[in-house]
Every structure is written in C-alpha cells, then in structure tokens.
C-alpha atoms as a PDB file:
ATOM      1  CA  UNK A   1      93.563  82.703 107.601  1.00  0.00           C
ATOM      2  CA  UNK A   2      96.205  82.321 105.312  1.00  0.00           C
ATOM      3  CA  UNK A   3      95.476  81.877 101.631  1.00  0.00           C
ATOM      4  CA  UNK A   4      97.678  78.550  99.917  1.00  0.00           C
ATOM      5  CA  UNK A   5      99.596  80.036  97.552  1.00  0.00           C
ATOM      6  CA  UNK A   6     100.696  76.993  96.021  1.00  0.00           C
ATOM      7  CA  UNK A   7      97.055  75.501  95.309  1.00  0.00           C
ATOM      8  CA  UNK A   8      96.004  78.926  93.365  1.00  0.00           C
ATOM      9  CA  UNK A   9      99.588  78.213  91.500  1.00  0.00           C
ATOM     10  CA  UNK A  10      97.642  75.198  89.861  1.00  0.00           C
ATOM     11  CA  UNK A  11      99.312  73.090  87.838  1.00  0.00           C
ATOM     12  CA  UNK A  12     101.134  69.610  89.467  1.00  0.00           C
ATOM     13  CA  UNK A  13     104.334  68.376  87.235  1.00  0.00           C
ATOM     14  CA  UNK A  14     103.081  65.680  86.396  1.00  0.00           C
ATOM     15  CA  UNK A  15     100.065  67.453  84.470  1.00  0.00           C
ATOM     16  CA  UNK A  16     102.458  69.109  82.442  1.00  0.00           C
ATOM     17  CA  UNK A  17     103.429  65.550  80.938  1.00  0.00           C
ATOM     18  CA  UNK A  18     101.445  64.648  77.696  1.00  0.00           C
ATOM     19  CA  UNK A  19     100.000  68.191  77.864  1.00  0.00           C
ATOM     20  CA  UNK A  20      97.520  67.062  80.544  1.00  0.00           C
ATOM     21  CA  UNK A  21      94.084  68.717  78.917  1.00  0.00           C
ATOM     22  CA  UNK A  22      91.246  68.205  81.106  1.00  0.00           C
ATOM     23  CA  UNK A  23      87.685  68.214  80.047  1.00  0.00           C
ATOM     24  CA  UNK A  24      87.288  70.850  82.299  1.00  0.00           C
ATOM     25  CA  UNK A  25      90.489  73.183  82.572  1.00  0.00           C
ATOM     26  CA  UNK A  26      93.368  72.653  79.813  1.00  0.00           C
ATOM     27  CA  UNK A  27      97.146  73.007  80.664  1.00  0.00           C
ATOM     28  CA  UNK A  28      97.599  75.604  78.452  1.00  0.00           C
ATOM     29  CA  UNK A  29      95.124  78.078  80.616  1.00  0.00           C
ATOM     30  CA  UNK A  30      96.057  76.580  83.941  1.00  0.00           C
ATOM     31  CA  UNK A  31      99.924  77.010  82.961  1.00  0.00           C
ATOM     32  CA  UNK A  32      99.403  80.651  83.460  1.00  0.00           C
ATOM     33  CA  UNK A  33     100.298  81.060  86.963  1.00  0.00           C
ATOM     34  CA  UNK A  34     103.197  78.793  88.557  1.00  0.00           C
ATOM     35  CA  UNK A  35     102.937  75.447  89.423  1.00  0.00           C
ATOM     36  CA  UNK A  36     103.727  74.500  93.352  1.00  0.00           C
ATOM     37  CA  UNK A  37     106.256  71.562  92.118  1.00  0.00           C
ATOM     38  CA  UNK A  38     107.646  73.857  90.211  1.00  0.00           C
ATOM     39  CA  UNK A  39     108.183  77.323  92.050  1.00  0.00           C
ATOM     40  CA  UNK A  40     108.059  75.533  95.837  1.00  0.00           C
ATOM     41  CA  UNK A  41     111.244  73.905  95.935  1.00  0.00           C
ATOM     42  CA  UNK A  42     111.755  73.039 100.082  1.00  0.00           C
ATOM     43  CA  UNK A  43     114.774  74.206 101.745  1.00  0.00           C
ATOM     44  CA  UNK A  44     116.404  70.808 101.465  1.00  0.00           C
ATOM     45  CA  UNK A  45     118.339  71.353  98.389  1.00  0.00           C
ATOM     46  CA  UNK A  46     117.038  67.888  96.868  1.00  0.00           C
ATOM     47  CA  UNK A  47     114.066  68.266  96.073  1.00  0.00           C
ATOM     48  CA  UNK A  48     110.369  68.818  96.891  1.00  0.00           C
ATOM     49  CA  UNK A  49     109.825  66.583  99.778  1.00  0.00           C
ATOM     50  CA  UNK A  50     108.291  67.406 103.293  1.00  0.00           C
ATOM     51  CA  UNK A  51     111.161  68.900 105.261  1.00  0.00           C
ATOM     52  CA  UNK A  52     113.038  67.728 107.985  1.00  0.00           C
ATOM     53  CA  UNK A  53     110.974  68.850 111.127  1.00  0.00           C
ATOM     54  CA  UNK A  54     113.283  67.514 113.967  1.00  0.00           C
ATOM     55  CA  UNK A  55     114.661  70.357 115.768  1.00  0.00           C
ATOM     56  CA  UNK A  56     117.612  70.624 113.826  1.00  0.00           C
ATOM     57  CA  UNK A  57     115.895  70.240 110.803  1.00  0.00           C
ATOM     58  CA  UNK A  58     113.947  73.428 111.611  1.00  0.00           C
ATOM     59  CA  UNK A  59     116.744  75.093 113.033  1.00  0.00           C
ATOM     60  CA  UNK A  60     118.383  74.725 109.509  1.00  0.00           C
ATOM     61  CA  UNK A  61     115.827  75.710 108.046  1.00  0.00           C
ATOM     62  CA  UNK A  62     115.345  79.154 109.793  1.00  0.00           C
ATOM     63  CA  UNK A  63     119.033  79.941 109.150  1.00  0.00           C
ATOM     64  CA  UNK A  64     118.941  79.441 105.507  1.00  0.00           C
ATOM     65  CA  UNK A  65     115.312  81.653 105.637  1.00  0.00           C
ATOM     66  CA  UNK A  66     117.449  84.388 107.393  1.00  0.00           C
ATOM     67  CA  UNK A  67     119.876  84.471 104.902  1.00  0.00           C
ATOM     68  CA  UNK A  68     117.046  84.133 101.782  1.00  0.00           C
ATOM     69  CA  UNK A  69     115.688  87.524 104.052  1.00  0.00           C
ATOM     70  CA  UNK A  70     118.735  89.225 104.664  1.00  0.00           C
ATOM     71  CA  UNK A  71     120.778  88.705 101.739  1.00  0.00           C
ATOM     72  CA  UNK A  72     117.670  88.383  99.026  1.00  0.00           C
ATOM     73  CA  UNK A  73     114.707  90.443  99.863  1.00  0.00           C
ATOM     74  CA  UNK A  74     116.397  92.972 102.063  1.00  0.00           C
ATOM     75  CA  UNK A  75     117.677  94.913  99.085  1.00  0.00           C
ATOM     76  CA  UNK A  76     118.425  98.570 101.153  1.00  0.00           C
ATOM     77  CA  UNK A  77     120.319  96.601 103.587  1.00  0.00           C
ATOM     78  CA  UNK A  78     118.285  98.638 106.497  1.00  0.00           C
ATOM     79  CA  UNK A  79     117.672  95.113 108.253  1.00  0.00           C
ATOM     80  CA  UNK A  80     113.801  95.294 107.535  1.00  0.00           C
ATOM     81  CA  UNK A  81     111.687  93.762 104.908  1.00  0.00           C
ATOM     82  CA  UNK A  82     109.496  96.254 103.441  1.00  0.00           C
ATOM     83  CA  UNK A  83     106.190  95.415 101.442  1.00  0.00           C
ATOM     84  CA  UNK A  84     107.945  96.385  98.445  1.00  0.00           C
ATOM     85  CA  UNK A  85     110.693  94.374  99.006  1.00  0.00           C
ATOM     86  CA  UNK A  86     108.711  91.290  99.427  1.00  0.00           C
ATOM     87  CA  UNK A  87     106.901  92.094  96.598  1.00  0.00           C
ATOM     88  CA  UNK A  88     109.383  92.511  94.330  1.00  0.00           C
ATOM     89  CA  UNK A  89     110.934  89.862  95.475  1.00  0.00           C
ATOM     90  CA  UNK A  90     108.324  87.175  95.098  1.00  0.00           C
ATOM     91  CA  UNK A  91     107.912  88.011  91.486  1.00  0.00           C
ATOM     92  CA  UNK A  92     111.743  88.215  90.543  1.00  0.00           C
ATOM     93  CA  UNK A  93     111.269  84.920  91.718  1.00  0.00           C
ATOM     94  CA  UNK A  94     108.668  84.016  89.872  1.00  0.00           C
ATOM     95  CA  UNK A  95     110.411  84.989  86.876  1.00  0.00           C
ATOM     96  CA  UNK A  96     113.421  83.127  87.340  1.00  0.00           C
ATOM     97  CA  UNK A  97     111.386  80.077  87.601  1.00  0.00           C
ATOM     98  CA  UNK A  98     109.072  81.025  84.514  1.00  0.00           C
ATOM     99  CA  UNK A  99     112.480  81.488  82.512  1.00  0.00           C
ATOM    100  CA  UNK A 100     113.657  77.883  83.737  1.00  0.00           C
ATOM    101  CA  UNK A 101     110.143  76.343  82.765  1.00  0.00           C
ATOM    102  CA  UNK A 102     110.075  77.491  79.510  1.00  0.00           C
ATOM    103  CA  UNK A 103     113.570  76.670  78.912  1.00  0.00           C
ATOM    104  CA  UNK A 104     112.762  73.091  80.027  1.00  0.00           C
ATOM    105  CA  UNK A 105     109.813  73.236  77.840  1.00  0.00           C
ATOM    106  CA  UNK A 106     111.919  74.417  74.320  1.00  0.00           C
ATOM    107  CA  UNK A 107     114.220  71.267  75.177  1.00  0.00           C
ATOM    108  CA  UNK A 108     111.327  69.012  75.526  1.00  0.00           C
ATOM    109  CA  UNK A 109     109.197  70.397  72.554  1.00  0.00           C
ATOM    110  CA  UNK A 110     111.574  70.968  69.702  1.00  0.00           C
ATOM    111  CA  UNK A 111     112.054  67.830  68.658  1.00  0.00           C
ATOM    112  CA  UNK A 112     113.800  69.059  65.440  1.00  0.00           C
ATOM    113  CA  UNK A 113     116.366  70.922  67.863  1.00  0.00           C
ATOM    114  CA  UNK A 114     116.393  73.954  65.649  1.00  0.00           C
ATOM    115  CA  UNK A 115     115.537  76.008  68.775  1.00  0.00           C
ATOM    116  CA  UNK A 116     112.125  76.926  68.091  1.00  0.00           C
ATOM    117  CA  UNK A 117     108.553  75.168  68.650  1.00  0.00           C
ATOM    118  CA  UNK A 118     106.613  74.238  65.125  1.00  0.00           C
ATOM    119  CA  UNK A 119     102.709  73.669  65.788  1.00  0.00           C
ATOM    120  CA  UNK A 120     103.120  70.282  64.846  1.00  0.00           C
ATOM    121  CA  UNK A 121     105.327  69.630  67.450  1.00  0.00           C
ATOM    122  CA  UNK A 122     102.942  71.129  70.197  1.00  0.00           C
ATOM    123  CA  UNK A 123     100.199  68.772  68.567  1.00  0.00           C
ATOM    124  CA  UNK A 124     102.484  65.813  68.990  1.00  0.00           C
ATOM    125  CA  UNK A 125     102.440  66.359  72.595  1.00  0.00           C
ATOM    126  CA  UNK A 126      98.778  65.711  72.878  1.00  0.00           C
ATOM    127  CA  UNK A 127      97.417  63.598  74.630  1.00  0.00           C
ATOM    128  CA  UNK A 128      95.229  61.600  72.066  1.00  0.00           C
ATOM    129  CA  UNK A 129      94.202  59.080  74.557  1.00  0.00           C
ATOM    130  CA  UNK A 130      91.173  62.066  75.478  1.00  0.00           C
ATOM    131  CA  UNK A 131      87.998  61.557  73.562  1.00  0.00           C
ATOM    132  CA  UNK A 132      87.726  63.371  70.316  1.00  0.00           C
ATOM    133  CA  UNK A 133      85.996  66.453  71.338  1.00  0.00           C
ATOM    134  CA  UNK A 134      87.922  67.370  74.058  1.00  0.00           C
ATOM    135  CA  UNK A 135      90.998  66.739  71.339  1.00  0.00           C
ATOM    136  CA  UNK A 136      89.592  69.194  68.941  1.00  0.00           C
ATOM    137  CA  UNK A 137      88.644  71.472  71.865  1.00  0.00           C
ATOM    138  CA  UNK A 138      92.375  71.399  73.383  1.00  0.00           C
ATOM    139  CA  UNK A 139      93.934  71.867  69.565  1.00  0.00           C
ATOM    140  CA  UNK A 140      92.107  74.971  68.839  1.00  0.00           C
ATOM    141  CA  UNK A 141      92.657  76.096  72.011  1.00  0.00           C
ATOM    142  CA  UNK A 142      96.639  75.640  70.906  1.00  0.00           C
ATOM    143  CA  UNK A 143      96.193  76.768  67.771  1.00  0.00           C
ATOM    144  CA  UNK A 144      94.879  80.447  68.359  1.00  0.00           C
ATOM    145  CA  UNK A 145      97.362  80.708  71.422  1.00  0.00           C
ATOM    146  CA  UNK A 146     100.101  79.939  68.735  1.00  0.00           C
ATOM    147  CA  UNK A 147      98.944  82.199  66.757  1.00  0.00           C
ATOM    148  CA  UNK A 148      98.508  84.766  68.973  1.00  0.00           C
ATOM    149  CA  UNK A 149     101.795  84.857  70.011  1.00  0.00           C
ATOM    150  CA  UNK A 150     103.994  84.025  66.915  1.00  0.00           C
ATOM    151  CA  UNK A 151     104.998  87.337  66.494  1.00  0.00           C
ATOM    152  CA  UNK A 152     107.125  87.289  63.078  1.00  0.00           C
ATOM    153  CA  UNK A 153     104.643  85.278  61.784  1.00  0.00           C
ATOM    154  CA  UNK A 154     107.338  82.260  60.488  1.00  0.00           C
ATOM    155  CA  UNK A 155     105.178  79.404  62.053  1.00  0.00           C
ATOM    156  CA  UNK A 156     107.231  78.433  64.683  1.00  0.00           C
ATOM    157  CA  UNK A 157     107.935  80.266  68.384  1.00  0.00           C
ATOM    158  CA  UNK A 158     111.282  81.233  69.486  1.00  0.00           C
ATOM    159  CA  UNK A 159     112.129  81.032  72.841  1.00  0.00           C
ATOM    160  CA  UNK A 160     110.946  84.294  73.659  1.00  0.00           C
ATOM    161  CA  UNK A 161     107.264  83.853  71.543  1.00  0.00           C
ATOM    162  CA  UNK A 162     107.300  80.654  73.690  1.00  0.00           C
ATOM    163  CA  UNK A 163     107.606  82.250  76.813  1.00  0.00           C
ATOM    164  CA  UNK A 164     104.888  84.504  76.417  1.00  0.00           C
ATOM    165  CA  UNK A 165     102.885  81.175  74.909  1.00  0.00           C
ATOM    166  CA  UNK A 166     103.666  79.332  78.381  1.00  0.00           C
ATOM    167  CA  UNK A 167     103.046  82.369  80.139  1.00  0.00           C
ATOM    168  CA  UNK A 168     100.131  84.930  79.125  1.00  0.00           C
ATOM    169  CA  UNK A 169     100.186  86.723  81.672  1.00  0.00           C
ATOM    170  CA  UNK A 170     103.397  88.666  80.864  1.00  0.00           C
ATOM    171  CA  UNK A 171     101.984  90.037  77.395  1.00  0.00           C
ATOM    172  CA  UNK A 172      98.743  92.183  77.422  1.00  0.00           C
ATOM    173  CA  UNK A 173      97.081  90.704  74.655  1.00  0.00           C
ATOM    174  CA  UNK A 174      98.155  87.569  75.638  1.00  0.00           C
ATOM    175  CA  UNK A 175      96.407  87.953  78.873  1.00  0.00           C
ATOM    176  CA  UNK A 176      93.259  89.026  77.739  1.00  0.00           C
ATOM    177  CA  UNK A 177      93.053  85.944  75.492  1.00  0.00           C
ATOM    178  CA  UNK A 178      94.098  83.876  78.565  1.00  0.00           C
ATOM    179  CA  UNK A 179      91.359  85.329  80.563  1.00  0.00           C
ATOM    180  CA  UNK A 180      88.540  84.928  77.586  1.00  0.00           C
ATOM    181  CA  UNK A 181      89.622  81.015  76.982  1.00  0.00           C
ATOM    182  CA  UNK A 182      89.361  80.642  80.796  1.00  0.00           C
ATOM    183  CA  UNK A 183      85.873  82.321  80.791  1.00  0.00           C
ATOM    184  CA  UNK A 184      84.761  79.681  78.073  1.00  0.00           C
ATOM    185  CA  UNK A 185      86.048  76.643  80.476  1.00  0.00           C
ATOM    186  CA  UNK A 186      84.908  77.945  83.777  1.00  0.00           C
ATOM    187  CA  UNK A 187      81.568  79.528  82.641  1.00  0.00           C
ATOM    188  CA  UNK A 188      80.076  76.015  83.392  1.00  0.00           C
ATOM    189  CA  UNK A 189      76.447  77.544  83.206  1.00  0.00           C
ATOM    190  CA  UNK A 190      76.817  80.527  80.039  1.00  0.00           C
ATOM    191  CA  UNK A 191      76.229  83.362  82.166  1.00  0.00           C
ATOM    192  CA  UNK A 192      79.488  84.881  81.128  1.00  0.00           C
ATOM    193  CA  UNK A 193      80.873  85.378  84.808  1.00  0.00           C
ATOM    194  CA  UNK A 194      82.389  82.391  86.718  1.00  0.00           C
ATOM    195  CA  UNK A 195      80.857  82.121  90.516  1.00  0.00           C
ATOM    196  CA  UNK A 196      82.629  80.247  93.189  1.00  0.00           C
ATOM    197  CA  UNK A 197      81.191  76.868  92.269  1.00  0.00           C
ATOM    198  CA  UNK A 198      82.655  77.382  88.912  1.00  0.00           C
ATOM    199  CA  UNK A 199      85.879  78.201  89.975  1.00  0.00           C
ATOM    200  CA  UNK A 200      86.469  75.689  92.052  1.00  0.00           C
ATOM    201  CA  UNK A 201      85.402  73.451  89.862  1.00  0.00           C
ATOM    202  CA  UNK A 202      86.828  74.338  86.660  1.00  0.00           C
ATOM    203  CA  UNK A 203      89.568  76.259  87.618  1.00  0.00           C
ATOM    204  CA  UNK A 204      91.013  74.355  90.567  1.00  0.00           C
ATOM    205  CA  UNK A 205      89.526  70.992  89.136  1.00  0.00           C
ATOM    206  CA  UNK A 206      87.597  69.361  92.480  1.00  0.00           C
ATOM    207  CA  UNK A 207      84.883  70.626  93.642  1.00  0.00           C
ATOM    208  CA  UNK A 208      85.860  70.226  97.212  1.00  0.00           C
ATOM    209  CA  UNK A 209      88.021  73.223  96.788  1.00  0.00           C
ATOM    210  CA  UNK A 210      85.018  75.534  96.977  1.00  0.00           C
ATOM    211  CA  UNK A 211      85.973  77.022 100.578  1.00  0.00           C
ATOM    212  CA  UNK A 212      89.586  78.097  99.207  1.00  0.00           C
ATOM    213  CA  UNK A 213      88.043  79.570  95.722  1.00  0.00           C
ATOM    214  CA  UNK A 214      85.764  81.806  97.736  1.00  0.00           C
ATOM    215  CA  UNK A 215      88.912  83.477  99.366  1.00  0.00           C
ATOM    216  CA  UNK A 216      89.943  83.637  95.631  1.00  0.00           C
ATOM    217  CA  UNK A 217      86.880  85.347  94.573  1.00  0.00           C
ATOM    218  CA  UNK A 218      86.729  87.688  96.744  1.00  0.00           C
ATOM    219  CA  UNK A 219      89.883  88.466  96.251  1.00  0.00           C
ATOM    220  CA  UNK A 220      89.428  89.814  92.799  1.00  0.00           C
ATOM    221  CA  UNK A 221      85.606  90.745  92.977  1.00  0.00           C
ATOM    222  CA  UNK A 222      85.967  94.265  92.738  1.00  0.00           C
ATOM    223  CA  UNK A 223      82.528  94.943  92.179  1.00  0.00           C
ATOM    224  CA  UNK A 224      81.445  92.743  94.909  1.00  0.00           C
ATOM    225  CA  UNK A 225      78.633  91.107  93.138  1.00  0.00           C
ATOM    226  CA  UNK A 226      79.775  87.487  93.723  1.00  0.00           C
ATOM    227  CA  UNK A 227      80.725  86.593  90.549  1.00  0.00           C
ATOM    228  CA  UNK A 228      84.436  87.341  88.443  1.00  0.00           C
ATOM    229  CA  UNK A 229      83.770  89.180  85.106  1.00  0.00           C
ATOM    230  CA  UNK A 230      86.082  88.344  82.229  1.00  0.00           C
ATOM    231  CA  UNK A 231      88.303  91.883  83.537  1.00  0.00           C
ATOM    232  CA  UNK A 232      88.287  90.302  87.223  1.00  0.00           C
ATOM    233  CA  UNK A 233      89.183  86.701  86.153  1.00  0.00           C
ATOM    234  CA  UNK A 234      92.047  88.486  83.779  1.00  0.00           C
ATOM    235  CA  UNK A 235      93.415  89.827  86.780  1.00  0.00           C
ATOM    236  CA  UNK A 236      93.093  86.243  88.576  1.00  0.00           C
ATOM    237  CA  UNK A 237      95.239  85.240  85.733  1.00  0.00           C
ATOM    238  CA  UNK A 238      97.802  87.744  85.986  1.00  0.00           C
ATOM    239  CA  UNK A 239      98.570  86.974  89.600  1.00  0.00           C
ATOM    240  CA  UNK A 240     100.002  90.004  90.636  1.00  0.00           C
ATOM    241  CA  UNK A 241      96.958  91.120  93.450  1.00  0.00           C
ATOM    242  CA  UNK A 242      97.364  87.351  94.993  1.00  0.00           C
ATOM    243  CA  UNK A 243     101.386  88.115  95.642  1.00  0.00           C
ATOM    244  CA  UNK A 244     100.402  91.584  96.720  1.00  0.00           C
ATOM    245  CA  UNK A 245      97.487  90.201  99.110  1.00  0.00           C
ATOM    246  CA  UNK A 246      99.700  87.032 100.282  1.00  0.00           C
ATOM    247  CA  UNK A 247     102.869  89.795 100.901  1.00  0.00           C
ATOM    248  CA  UNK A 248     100.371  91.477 103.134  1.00  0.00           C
ATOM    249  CA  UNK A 249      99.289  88.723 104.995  1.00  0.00           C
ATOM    250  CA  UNK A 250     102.895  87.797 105.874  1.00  0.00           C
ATOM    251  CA  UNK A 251     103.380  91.284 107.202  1.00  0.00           C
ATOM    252  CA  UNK A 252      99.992  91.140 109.429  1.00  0.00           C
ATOM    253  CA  UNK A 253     101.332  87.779 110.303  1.00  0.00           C
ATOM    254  CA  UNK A 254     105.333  88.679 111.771  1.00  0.00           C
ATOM    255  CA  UNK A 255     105.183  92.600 111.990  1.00  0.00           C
ATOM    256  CA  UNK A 256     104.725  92.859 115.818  1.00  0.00           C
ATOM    257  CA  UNK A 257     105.653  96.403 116.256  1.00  0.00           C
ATOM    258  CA  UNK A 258     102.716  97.675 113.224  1.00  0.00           C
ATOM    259  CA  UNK A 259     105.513  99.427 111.364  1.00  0.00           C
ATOM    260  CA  UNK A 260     104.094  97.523 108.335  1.00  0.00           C
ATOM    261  CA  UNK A 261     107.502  95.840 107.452  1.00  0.00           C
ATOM    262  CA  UNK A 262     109.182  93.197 109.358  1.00  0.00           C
ATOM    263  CA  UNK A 263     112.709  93.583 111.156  1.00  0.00           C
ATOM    264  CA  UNK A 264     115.193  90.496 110.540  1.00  0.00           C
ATOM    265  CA  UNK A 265     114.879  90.386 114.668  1.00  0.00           C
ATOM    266  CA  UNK A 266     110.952  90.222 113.913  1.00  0.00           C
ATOM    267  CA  UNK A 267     111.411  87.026 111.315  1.00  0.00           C
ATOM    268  CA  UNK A 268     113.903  85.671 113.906  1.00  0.00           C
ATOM    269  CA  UNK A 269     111.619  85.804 116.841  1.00  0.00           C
ATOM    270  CA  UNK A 270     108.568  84.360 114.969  1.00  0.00           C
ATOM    271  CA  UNK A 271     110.200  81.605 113.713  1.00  0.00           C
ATOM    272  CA  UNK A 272     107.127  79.038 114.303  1.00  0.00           C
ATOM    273  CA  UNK A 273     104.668  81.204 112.481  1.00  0.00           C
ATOM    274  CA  UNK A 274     107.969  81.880 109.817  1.00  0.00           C
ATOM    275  CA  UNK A 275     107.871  78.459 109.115  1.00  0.00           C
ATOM    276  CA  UNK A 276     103.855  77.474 109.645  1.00  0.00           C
ATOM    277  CA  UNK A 277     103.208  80.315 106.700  1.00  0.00           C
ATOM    278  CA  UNK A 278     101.833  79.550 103.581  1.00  0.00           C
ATOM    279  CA  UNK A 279     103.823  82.701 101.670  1.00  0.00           C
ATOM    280  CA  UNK A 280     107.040  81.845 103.028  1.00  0.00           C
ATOM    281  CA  UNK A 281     106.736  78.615 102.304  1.00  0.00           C
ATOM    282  CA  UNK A 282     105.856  79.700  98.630  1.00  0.00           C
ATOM    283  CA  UNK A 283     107.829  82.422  97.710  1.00  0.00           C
ATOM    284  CA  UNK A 284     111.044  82.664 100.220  1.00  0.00           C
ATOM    285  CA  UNK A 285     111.696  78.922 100.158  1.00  0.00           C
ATOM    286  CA  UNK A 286     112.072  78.717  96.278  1.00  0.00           C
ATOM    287  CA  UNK A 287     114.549  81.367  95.996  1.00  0.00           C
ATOM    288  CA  UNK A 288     116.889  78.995  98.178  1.00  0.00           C
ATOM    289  CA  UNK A 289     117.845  77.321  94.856  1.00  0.00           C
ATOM    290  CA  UNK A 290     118.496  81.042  92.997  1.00  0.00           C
ATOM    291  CA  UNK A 291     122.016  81.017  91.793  1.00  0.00           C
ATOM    292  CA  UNK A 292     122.719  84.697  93.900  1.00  0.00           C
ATOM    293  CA  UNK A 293     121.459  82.795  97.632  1.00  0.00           C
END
C-alpha cells in the first residue's frame, strides 16, 4: 500500500499563520519536513485544488507528467528513470520549495525589513491567545532553536541562519535538537521512545491516524522493538529514508519489466496507477511550477 507522502509532510498553511503551537506538537518541530500545501502544488498551474479528472483533464495531466519525467528527472537522457534519479530529484525539489518557504517567511517576519529575523519579532508572531503554559512552553522552545542556530552570535538570523531555523533537518546539530524537542512532545508517557500511539498522536495530531503512523514506525524502527529511539525519530525528522522508501514504492508500482527503473514507455502505459500514486502526486507534481519545467 502506498504510504501518503503528503500527511507525513505535516504541516497545513494555514498552521503556519500565528505560529500555530499546539499543546501537543509546535510548528516549529512539525515545520521540519514539508508541508503538503506547500510542496504539492497540482498540475493545474493555479493552485492546490483537486484536479480536473474529465478525460481531458487527465490527459493533460499525463502530458505535463511526461515532460516533468523526461525533461526533469531523466537527467542521462537514456529514456528511463532510475532510483537515483527519482531520488535526487524529489529532494532538489524539496529544496527549491524549502528556499521559497523561508524566503516567504524572512518577508513575513522581519518586520523592521533589515533582512534578518530579531527574537522579538519571532515572539510577536505568537499566538498569545494559547494558555500560558503552552506560551512559555512554545517560547523556550523558540528561544533555544534561535539560539542554536544564530551562528555569528549578533541576535538576529540572516536568511541563511533562518533557513536552517525553519528547517533542522539540513544542519546536524540542528537535527539532533529537532529530534530531542520532538522526543519531549511525543514522549506522551516518559519512557523516552515514542510508540505508535504517540506518534500519531503527537506527531500527526489525531489520533485516528494511528494505522498510517505504524507504516511510519516501521519505517524507521531499525531495531525492530516497536518503539522510535531519539536516533530513529532523528532520522524521521530528516526525511531522507521516507523519499528513499516512497521512490521505491513508485518503482515496484510502474517498473513492469523488474529492471528496477521505469522506461518513459513504462510511465506512459501506466498512466492510471501514474496518476492514482501517492509519490507522484507528491514529488513529480510540485516540480510542475519549477522555473526549468
């Protein structure tokens, strides 16, 4: 079964407004991996709505996949998509959209516009409507990620301290803090390891979600002992076993021939499951809107 990329990605928009801390997951850990309104912009050029599914809608859609495929990911030119390829693909696209969050982010924050982000100026984006303990919780929560990262020490982030603030994952120290401040939130029960209740809901925020964060789990349970360690949720974090695993799937999924790497003719020819997968969906659709496609 596929895995849904986007859910793992976390984060709606509209939970980046205000700051959006929850009691039980703040923005600043769940901003670590992408959020789906964010990186899964629909092949519509408008914007993230449910495509056009008529026949010609999908027919559209399938042609503009071929060229993402052919002219994006195919980067030998061979006319296959390789695991590498897809790989590197997904997270040059992840990049791209990390740089244009965080350059949204520096316009929105720096309210002085002297192109860097005071602490003040995070704090002002709190929400203060959240009772008083979760407000003190979600400052220091800011305040040692802002520390953390403010590499010259002036007390205020560049664009390039705030990119690693917005995303952890991309700094090793950074990471590891990310992955100990998520232990503290999803650790519901103080065991110091997060099981699949916990994950699903802390992490993903409902507890309905517990069939999806098992997938998750197991995922990055190396050890097998049902439970993510703070080195196992660190990887979580980081993201880069979920593109692997979801790259994989979508070879399983289209490579007919077990070559393990998909002809253009294969992507052409399983166009339904093309455009009924999850990782397409995720990762080829958004890079309709990079400036090169």
């Amino acid at each position: 079964m596929m895995l849904n990329c986007a859910r793992v990605m976390l984060v709606a928009a509209a939970g980046v407004e205000g700051f959006g801390f929850s009691s039980s997951s703040s923005f600043l850990a769940r901003r670590s991996v992408m959020a789906p309104q964010e990186l899964v912009h629909t092949i519509t050029d408008v914007d993230p709505t449910p495509a056009d599914e008529t026949p010609s809608g999908m027919a559209l859609m399938m042609e503009r996949l071929k060229r993402v495929a052919r002219e994006g990911v195919d980067a030998n030119k061979d006319g296959y998509l390789a695991r590498q390829e897809l790989v590197d693909f997904a997270l040059d696209t992840r990049e791209a959209e990390r740089q244009k969050f965080t350059a949204e982010e520096m316009l929105r924050w720096d309210r002085n516009g002297d192109g860097k982000v005071e602490l003040p100026e995070l704090h002002g984006l709190l929400d203060k409507k959240e009772q008083s303990e979760e407000v003190s919780a979600a400052l220091a929560v800011v305040n040692e990620k802002f520390q953390s990262v403010d590499f010259d020490s002036d007390g205020a982030l560049n664009q390039d301290e705030l990119h690693i603030f917005l995303h952890p994952e991309l700094h090793t120290d950074s990471l590891q803090l990310e992955a100990q401040q998520q232990m503290i939130q999803l650790d519901l029960n103080g065991d110091h390891v997060v099981d699949v209740g916990e994950l699903a809901q802390g992490f993903l925020g409902e507890a309905q979600e517990e069939h999806f964060s098992s997938h998750e789990l197991e995922l990055h349970d190396h050890d097998k002992d049902g439970v993510l360690d703070v080195h196992e949720l660190e990887e979580l974090v980081e993201g880069h076993r979920f593109v692997e695993h979801m790259m994989s799937e979508l070879i399983s999924l289209l490579d007919t021939d077990n070559d393990d790497r998909i002809s253009l003719e294969e992507f052409d020819v399983s166009h339904p499951l093309v455009l009924a997968s999850e990782a397409i969906e995720d990762w080829l659709f958004s890079a309709h809107g990079r400036d090169e496609l």
